[in-house]
Protein backbone atom coordinates (compact mmCIF):
# COMPACT_ATOMS: atom_id res chain seq x y z
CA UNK A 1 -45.74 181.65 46.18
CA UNK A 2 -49.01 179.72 46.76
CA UNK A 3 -49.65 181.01 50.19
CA UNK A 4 -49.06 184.73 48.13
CA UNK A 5 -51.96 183.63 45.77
CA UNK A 6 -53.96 182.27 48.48
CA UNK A 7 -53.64 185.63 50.32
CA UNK A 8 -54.65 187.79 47.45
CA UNK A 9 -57.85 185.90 47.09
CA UNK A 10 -58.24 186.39 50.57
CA UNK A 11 -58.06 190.18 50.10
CA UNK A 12 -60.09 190.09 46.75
CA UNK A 13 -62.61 188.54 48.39
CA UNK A 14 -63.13 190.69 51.57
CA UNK A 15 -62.74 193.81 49.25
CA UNK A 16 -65.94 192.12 47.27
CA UNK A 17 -68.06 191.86 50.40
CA UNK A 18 -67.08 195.42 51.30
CA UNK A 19 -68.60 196.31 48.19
CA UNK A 20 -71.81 194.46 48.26
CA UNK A 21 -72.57 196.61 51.40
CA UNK A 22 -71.90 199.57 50.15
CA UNK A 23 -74.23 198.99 47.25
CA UNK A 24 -76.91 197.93 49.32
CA UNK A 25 -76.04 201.18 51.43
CA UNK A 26 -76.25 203.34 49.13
CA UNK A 27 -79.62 201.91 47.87
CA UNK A 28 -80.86 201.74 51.19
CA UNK A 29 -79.70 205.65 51.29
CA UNK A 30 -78.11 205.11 54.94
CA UNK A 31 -75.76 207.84 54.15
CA UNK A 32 -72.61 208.46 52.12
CA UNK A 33 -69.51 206.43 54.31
CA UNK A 34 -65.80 207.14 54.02
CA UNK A 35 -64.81 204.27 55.41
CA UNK A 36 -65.71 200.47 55.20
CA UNK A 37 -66.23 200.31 58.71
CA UNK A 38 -68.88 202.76 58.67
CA UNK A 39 -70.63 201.09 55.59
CA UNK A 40 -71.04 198.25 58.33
CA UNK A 41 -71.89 200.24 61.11
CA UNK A 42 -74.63 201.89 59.12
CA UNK A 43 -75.91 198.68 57.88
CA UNK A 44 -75.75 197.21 61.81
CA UNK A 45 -77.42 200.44 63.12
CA UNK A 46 -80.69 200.23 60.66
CA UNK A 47 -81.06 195.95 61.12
CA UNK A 48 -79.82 195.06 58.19
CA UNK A 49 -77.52 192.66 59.54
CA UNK A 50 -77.06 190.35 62.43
């Protein structure tokens, strides 16, 4: 049950990050992404990230 909890903050936590980017995509108007990955790859592609 606590590895369940443990798991879910896990997940909560990546899903957070995955929106961070995407904010800062969109305000960096990289482009509109349909998938996380690309909200990434977009970020990678301009130097935003290392």
């Amino acid at each position: 049950m606590v590895k369940d909890g443990i798991y879910k903050n896990i997940e909560y936590a990546i899903e957070t990050v995955f929106d961070i980017c995407a904010v800062i995509n969109a305000d960096l108007n990289l482009g509109v992404s349909k998938k996380d990955e690309d909200i990434v790859n977009n970020l990678k592609m301009n130097n935003y990230s290392d």
